[in-house]
N, C-alpha and C. Protein backbone atom coordinates (compact mmCIF):
# COMPACT_ATOMS: atom_id res chain seq x y z
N UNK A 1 17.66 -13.22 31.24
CA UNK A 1 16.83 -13.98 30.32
C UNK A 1 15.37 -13.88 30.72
N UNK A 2 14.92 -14.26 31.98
CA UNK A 2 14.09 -13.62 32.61
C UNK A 2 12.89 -12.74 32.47
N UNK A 3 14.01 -11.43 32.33
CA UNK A 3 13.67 -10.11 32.79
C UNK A 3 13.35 -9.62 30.99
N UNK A 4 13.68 -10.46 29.94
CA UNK A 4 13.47 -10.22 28.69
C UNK A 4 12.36 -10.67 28.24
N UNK A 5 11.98 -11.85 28.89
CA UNK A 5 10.69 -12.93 28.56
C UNK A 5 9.43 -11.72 29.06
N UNK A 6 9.58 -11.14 30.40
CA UNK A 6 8.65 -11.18 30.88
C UNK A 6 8.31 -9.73 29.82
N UNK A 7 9.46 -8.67 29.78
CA UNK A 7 9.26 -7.19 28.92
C UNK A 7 8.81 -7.83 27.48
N UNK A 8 8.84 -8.60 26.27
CA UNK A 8 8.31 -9.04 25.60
C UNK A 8 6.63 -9.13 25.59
N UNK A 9 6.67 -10.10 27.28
CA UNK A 9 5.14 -10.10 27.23
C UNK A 9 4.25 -9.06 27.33
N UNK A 10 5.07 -8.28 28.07
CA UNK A 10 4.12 -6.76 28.48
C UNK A 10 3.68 -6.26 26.99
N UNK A 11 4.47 -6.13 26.63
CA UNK A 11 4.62 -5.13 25.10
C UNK A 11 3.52 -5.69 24.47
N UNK A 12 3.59 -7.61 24.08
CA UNK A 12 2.21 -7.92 22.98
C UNK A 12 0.87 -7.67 24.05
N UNK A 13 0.99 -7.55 25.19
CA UNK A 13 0.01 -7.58 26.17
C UNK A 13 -0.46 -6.34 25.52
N UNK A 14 0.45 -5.17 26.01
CA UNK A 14 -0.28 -3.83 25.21
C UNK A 14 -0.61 -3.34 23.99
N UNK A 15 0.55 -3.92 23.30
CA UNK A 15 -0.20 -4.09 21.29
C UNK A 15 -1.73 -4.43 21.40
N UNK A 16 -1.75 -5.71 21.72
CA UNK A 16 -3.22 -6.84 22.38
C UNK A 16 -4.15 -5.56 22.20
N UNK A 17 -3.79 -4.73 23.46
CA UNK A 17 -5.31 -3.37 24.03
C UNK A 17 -5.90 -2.71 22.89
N UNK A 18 -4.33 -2.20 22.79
CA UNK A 18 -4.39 -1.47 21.29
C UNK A 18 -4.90 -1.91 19.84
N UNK A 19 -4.97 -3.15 18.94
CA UNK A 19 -5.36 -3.65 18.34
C UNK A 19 -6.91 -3.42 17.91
N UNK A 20 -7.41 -3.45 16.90
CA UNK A 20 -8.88 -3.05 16.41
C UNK A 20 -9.67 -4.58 15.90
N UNK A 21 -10.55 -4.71 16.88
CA UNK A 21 -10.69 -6.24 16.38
C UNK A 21 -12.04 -6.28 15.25
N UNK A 22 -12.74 -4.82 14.94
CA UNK A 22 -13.71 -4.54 14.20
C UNK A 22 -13.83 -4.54 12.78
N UNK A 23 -12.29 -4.82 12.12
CA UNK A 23 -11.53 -4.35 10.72
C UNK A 23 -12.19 -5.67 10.06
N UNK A 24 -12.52 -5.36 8.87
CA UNK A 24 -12.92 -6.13 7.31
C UNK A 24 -11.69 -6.83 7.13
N UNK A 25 -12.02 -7.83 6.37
CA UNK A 25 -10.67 -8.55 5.82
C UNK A 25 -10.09 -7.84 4.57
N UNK A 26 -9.51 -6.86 4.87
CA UNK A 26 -8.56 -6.63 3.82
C UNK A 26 -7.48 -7.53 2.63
N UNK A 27 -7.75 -7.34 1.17
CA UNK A 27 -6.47 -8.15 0.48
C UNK A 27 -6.16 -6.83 -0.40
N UNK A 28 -5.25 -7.18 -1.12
CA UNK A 28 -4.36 -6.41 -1.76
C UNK A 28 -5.65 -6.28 -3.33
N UNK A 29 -5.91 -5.19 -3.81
CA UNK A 29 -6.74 -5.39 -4.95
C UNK A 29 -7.65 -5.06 -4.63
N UNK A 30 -8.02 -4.67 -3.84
CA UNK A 30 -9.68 -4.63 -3.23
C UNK A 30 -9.74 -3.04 -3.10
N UNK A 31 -11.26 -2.61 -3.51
CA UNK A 31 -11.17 -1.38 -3.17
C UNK A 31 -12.12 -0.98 -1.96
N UNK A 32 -11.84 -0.08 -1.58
CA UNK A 32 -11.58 0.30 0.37
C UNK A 32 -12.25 1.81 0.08
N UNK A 33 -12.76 2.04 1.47
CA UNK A 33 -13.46 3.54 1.67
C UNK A 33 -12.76 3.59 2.74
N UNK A 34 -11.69 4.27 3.29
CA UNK A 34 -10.94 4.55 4.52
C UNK A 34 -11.75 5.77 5.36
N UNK A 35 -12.27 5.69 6.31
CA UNK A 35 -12.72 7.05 7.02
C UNK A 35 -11.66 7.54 7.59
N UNK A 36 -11.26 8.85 8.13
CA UNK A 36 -9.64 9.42 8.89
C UNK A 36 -10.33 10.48 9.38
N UNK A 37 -9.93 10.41 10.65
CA UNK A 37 -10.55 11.48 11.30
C UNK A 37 -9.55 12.67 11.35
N UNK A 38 -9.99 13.76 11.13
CA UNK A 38 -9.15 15.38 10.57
C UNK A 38 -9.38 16.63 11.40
N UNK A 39 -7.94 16.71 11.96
CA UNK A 39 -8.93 17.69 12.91
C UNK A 39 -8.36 19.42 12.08
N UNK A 40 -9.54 20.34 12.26
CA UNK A 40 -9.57 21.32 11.04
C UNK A 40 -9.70 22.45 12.26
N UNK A 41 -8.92 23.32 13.13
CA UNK A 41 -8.84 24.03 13.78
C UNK A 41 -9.56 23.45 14.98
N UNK A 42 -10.56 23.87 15.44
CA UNK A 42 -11.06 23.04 17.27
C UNK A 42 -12.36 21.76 16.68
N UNK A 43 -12.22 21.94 15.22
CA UNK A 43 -13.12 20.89 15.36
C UNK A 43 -12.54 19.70 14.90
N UNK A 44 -13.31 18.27 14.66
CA UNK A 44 -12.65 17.24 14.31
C UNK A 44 -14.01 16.71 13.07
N UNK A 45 -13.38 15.94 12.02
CA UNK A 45 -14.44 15.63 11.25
C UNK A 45 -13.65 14.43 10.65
N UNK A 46 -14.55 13.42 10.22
CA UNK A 46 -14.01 11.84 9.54
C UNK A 46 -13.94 12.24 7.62
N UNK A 47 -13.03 12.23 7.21
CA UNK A 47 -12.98 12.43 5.52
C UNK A 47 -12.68 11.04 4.82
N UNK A 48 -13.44 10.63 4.23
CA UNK A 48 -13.28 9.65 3.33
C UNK A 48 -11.85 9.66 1.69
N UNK A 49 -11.49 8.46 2.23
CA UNK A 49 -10.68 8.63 0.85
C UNK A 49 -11.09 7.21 0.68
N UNK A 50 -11.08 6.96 -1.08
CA UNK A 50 -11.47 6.20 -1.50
C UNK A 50 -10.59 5.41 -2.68
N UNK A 51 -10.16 4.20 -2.73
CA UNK A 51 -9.07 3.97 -3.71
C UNK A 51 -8.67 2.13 -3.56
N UNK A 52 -7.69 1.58 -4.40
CA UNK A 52 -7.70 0.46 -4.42
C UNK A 52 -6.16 0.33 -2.95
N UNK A 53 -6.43 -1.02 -2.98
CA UNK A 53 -4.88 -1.33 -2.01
C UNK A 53 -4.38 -2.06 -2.82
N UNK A 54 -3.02 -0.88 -2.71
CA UNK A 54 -1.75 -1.61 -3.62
C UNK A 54 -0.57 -2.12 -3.19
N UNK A 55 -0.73 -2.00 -1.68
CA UNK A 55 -0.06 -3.22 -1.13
C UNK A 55 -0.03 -2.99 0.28
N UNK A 56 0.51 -4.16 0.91
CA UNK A 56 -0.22 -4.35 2.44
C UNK A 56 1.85 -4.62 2.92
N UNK A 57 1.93 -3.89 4.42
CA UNK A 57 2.76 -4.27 4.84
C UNK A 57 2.70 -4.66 6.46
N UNK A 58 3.73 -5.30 6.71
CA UNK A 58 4.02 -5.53 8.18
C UNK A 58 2.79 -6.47 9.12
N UNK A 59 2.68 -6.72 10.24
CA UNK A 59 2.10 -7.58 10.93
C UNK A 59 1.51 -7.15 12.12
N UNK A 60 0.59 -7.79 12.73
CA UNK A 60 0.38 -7.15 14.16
C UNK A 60 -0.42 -5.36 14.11
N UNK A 61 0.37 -5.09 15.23
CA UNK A 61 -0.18 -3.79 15.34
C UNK A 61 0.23 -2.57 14.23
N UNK A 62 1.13 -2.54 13.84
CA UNK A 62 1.92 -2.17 12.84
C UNK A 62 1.70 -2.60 11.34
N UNK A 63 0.26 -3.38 10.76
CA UNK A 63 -0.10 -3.50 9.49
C UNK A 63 -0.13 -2.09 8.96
N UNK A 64 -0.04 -2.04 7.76
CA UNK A 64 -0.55 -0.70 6.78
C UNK A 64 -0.80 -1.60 6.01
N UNK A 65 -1.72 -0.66 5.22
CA UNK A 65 -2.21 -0.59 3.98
C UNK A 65 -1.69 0.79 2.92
N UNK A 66 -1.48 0.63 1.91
CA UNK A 66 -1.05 1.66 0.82
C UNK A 66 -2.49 1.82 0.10
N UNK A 67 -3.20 2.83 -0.33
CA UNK A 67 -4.52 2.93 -1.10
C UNK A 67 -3.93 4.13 -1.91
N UNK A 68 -4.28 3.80 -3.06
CA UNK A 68 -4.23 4.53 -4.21
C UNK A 68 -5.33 5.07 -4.71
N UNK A 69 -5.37 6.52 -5.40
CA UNK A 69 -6.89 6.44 -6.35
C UNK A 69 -6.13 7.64 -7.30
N UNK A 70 -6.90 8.10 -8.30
CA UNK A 70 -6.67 8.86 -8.91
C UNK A 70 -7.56 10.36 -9.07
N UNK A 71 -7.11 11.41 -8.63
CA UNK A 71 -7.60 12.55 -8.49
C UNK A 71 -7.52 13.59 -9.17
N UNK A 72 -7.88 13.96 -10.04
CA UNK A 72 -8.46 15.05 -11.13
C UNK A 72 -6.81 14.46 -12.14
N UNK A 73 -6.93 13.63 -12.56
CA UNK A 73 -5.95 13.33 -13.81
C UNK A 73 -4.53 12.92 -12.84
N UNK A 74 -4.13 13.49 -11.29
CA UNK A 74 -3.09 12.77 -10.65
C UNK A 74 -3.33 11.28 -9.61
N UNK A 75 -2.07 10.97 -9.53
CA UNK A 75 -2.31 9.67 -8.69
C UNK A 75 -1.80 10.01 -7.59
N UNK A 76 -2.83 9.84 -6.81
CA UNK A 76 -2.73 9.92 -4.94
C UNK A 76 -2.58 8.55 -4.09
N UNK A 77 -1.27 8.69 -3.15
CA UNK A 77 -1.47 7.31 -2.48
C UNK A 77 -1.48 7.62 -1.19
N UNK A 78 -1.86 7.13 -0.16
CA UNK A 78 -1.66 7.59 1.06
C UNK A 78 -1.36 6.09 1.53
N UNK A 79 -0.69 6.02 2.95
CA UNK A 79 -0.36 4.86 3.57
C UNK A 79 -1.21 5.19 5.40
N UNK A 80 -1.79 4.03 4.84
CA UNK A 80 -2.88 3.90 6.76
C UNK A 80 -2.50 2.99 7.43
N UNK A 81 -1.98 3.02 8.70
CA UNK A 81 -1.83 2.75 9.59
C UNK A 81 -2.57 1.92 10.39
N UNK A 82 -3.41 0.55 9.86
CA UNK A 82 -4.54 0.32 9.83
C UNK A 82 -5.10 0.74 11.50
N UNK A 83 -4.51 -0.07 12.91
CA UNK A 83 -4.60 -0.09 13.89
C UNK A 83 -5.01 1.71 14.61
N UNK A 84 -4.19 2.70 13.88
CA UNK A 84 -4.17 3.92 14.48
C UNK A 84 -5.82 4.17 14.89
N UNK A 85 -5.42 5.10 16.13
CA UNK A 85 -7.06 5.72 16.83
C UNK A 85 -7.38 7.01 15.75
N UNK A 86 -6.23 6.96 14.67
CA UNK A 86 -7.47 8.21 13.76
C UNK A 86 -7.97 7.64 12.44
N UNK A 87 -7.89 6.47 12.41
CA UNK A 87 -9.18 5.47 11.22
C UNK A 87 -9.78 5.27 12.05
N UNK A 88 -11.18 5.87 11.58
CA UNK A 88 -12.48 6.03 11.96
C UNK A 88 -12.81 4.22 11.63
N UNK A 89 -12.62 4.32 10.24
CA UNK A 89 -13.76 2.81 9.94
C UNK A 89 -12.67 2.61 8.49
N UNK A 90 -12.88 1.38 8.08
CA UNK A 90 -12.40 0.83 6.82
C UNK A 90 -13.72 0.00 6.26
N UNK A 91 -14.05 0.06 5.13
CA UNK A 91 -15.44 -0.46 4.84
C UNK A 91 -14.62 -1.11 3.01
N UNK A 92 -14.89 -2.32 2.74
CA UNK A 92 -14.61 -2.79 1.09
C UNK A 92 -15.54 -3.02 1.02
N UNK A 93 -15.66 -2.19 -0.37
CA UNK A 93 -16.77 -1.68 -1.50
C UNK A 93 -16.47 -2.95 -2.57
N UNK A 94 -15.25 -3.13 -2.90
CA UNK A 94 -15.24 -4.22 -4.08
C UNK A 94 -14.07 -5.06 -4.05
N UNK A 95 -14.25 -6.73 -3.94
CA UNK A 95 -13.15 -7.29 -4.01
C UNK A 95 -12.36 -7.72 -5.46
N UNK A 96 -11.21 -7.32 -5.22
CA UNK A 96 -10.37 -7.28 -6.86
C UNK A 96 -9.54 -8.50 -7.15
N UNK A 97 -9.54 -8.87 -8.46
CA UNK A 97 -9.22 -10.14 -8.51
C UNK A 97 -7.66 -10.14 -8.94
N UNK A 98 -6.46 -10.20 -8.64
CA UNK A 98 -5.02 -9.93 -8.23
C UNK A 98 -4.35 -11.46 -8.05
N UNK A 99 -3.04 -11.34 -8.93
CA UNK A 99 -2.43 -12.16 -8.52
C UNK A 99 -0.58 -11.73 -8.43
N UNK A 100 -0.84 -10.75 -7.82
CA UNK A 100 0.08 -10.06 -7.18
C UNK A 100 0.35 -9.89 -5.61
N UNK A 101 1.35 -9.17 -5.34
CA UNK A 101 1.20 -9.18 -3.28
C UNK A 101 1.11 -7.47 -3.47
N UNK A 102 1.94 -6.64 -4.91
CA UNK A 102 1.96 -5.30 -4.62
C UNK A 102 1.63 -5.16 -5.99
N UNK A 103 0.69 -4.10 -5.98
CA UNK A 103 0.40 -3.97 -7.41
C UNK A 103 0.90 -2.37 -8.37
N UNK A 104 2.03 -2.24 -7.63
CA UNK A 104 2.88 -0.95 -7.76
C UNK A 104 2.76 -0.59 -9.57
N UNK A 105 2.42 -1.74 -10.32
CA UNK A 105 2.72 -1.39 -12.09
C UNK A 105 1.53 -0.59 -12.47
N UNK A 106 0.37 -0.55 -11.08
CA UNK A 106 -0.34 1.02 -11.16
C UNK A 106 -0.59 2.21 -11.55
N UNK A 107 1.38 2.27 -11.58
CA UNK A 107 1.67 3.61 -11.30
C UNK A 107 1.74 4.05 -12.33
N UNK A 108 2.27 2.67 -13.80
CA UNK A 108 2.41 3.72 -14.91
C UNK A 108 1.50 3.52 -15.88
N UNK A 109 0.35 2.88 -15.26
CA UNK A 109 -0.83 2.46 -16.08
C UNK A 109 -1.82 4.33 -16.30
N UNK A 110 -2.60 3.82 -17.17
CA UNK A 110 -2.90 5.46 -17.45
C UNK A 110 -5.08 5.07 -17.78
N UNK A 111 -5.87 5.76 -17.32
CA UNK A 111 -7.25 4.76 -17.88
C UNK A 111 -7.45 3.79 -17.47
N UNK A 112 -8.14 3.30 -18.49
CA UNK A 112 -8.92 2.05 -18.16
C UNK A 112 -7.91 0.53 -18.02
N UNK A 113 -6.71 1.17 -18.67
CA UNK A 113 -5.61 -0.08 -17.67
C UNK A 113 -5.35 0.16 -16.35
N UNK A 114 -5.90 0.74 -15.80
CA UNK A 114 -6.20 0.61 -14.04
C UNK A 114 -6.87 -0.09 -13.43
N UNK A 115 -7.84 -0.30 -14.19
CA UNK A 115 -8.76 -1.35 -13.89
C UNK A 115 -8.77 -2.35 -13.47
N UNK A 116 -9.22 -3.06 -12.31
CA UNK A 116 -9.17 -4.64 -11.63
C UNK A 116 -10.15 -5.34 -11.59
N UNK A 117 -9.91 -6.65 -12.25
CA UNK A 117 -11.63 -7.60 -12.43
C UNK A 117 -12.02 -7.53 -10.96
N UNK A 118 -12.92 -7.57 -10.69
CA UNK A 118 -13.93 -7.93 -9.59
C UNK A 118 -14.11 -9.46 -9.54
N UNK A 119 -13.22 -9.78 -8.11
CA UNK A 119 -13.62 -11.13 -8.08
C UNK A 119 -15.27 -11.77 -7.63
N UNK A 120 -15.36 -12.86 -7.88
CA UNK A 120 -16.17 -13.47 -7.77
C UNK A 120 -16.76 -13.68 -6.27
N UNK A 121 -17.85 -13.65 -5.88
CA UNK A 121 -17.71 -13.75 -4.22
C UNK A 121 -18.30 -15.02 -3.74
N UNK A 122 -17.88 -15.78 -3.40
CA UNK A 122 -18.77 -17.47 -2.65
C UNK A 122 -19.72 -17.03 -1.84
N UNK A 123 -20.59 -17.86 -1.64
CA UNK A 123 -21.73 -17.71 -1.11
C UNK A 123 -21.34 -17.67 0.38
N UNK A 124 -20.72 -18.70 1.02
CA UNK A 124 -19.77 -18.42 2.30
C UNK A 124 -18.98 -17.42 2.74
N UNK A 125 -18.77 -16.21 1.83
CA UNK A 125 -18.18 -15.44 1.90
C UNK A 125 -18.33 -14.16 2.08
């Protein structure tokens, strides 16, 4: 019992290190500029993808984010890993006004039914 308490602690101890304490408050709806760093034969370079979050999973070190956008007439989603050492930066460009947790009905929207109001922002905020 012990010997379980203490391996538990180690583990959030090292999640803890690992963890990015620099990250924006992410919500679901919001649109995001993800930087990802790419490495392209000996060199390495940060590529931006740009798109809404259509849904957020898991906790801790292990959050993702799902970002969607749409690219020459197809729909691209990629899933980030928020914590990983190859997101450069996460930066929100616009907060979306959602009353959803996943906004997956995205997928068969086509135009300007993609579209998400822009919420309102408080002055505290």
């Amino acid at each position: 019992m012990n010997v379980r308490i203490n391996a538990e602690e180690i583990i959030r101890s090292i999640e803890a290190a690992q963890m990015k304490s620099d990250l924006p408050e992410i919500r679901v709806g919001d649109q995001v500029r993800v930087g990802v760093r790419i490495q392209e034969g000996g060199k390495e370079r940060v590529q931006a993808f740009e798109g809404t979050v259509i849904a957020m999973r898991h906790s801790g070190i292990n959050r993702t984010i799902t970002v969607r956008k749409v690219f020459q007439g197809i729909g691209v989603e990629r899933v980030f890993l928020i914590h990983s050492p190859r997101i450069e930066s996460i930066q929100v460009l616009r907060r979306g006004k959602v009353r959803r947790a996943k906004l997956f009905y995205l997928r068969d929207q086509v135009g300007k039914a993609t579209r998400i109001k822009a919420k309102a922002e408080s002055p505290d905020s």
